[in-house]
C-alpha atoms as a PDB file:
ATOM      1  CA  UNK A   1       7.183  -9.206  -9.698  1.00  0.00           C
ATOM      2  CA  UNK A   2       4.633 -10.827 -11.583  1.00  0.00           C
ATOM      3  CA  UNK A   3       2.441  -8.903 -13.925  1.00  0.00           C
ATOM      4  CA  UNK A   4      -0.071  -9.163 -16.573  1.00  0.00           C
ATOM      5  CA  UNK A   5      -0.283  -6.232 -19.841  1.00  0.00           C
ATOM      6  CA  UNK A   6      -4.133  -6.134 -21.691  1.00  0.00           C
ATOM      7  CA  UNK A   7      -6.684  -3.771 -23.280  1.00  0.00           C
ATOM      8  CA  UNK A   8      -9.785  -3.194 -22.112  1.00  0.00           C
ATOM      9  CA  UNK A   9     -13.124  -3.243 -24.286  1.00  0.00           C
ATOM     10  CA  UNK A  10     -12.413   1.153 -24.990  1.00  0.00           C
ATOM     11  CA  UNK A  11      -9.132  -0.044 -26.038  1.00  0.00           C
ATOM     12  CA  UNK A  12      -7.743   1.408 -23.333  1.00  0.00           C
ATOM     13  CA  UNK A  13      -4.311  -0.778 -22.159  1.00  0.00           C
ATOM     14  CA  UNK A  14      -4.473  -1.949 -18.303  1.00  0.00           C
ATOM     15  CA  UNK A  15      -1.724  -3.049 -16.079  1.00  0.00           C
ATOM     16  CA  UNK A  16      -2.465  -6.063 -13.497  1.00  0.00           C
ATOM     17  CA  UNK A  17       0.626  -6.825 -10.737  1.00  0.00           C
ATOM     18  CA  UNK A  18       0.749  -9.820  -8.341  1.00  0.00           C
ATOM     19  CA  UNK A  19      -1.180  -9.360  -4.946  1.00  0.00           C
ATOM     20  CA  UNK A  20       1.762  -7.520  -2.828  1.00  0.00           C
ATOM     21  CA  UNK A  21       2.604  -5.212  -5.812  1.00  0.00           C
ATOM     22  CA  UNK A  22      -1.063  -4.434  -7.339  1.00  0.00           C
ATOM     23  CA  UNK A  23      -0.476  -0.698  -6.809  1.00  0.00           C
ATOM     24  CA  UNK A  24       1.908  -0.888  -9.222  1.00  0.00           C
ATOM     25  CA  UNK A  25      -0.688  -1.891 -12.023  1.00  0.00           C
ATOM     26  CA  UNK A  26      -3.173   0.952 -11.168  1.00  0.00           C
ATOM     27  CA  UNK A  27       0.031   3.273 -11.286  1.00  0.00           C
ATOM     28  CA  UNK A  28       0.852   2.085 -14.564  1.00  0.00           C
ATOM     29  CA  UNK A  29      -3.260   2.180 -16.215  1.00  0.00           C
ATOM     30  CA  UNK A  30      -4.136   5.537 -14.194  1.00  0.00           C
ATOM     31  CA  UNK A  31      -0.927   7.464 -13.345  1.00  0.00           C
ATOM     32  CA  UNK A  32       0.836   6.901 -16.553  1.00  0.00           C
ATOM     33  CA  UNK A  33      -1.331   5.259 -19.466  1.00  0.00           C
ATOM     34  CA  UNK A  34      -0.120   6.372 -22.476  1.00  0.00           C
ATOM     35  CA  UNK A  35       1.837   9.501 -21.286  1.00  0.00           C
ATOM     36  CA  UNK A  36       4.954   8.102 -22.960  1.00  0.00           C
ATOM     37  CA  UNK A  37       6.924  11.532 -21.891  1.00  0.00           C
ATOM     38  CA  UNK A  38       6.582  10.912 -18.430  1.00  0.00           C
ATOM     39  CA  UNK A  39       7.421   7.073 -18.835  1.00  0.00           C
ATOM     40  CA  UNK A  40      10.124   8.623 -20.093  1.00  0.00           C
ATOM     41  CA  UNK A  41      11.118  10.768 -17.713  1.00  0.00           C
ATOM     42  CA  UNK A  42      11.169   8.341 -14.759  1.00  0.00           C
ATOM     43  CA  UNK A  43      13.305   5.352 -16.684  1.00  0.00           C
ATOM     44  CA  UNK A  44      15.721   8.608 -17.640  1.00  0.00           C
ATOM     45  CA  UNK A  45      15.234   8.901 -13.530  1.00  0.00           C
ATOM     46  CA  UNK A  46      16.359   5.638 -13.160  1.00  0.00           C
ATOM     47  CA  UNK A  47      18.954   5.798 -15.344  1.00  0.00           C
ATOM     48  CA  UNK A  48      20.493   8.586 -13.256  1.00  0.00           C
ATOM     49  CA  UNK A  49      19.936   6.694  -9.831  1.00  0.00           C
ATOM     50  CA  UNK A  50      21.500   3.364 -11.320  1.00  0.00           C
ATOM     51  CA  UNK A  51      24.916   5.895 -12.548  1.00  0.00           C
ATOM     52  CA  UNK A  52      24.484   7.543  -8.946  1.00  0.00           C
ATOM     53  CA  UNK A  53      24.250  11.195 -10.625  1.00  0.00           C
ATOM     54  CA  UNK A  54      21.325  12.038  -8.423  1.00  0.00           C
ATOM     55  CA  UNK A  55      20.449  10.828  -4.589  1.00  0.00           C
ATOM     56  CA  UNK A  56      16.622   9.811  -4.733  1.00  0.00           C
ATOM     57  CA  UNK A  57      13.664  10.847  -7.068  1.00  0.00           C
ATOM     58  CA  UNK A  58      10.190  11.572  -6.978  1.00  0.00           C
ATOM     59  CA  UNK A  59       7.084  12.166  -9.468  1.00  0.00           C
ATOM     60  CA  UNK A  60       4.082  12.903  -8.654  1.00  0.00           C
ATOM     61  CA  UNK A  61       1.245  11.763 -10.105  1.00  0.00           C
ATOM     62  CA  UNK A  62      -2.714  12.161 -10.285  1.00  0.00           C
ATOM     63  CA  UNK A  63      -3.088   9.211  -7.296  1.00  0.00           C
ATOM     64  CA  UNK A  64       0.250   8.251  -6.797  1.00  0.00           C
ATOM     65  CA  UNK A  65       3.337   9.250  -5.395  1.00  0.00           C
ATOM     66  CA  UNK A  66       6.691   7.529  -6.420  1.00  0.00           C
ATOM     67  CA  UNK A  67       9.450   8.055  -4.662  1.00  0.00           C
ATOM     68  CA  UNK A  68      13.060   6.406  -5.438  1.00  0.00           C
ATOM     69  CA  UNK A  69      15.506   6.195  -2.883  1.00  0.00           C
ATOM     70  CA  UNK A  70      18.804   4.088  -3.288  1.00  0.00           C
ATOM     71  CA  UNK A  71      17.520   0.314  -4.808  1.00  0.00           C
ATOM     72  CA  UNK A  72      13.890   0.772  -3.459  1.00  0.00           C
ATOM     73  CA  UNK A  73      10.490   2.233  -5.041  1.00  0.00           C
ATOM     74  CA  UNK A  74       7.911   2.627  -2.979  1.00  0.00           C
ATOM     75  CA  UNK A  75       4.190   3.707  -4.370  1.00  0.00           C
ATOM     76  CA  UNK A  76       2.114   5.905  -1.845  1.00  0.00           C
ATOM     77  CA  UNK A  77      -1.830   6.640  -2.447  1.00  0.00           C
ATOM     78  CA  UNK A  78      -2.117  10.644  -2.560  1.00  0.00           C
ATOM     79  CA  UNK A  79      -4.409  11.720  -0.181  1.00  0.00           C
ATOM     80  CA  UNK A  80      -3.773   8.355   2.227  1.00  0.00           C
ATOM     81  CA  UNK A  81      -5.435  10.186   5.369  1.00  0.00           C
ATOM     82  CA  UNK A  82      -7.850   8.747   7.865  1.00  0.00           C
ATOM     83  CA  UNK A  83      -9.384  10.542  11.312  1.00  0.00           C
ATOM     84  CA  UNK A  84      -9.955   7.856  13.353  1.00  0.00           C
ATOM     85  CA  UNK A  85      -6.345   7.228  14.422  1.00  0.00           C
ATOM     86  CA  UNK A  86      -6.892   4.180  15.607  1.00  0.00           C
ATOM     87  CA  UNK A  87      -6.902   2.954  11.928  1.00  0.00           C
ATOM     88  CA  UNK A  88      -4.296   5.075  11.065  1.00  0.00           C
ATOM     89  CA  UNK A  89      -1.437   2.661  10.740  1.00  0.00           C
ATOM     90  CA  UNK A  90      -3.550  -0.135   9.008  1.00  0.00           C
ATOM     91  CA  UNK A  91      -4.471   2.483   6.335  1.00  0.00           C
ATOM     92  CA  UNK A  92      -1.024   3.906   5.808  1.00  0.00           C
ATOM     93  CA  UNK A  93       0.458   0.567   5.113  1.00  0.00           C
ATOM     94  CA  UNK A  94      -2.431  -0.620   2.861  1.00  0.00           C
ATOM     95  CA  UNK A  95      -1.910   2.916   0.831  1.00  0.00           C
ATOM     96  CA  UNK A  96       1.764   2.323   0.154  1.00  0.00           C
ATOM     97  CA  UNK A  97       3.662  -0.452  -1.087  1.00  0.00           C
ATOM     98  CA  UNK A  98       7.188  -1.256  -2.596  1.00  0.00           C
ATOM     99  CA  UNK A  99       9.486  -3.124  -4.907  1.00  0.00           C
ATOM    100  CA  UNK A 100      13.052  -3.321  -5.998  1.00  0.00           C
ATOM    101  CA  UNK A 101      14.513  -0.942  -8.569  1.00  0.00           C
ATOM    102  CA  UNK A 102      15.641  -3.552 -10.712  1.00  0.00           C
ATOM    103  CA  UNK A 103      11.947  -5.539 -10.966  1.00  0.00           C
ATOM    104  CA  UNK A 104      10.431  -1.620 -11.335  1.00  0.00           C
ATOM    105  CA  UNK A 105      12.232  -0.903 -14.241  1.00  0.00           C
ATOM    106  CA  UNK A 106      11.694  -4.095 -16.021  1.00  0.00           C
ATOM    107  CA  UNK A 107       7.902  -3.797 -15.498  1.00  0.00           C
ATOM    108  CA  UNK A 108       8.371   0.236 -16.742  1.00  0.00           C
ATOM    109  CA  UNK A 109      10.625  -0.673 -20.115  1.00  0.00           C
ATOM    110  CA  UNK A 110       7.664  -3.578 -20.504  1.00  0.00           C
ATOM    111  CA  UNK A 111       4.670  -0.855 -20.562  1.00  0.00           C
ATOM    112  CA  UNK A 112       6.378   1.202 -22.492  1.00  0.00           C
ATOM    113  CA  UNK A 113       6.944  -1.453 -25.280  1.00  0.00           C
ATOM    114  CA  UNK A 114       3.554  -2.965 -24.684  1.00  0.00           C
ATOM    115  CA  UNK A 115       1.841   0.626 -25.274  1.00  0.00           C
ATOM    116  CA  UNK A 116       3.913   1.498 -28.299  1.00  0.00           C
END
């Protein structure tokens, strides 16, 4: 997974992923920012998954759901629903997307240091 680290004008630091893992950016800028507990708390997650002490894992965040199951993360948009059903698959699979736990936790131990 490609990805790019900056701060804005405010200061603010911003996360920018490759087209098929962009999600993962916004995650990182809105979900997580500067919250180093809770970066903290998922790559102790991971840490866990990797020594098989627990199944799967999930954190919920402001717009973003991750959810960690075996050597896949996948990123779902909170509030992903649509009434016209006829667009309902499009949207679901635009609102989620996925990556391997190895690239995840090499772009997670990257924000962290970048944000430090």
């Amino acid at each position: 997974m490609d990805f790019q680290f900056r701060t804005d004008m405010l200061g603010e630091p911003s996360a920018k992923c490759d087209l098929e893992c962009e999600a993962f950016g916004d995650w990182l800028s809105n979900d997580l920012g500067t919250d180093h507990e809770s970066i903290n708390l998922v790559l102790n997650a991971i840490e866990n998954l990797l020594c098989r002490n627990i199944p799967d894992y999930q954190f919920i965040g402001k717009e973003y759901t991750l959810t960690i199951e075996d050597d896949e993360v996948i990123l779902t948009l909170n509030h992903n629903e649509t009434s016209h059903k006829e667009f309902a698959e499009d949207y679901d699979q635009e609102m989620q997307t996925g990556c391997g736990l190895a690239d995840f936790k090499h772009l997670l131990q990257e924000w962290k240091a970048f944000i430090r």
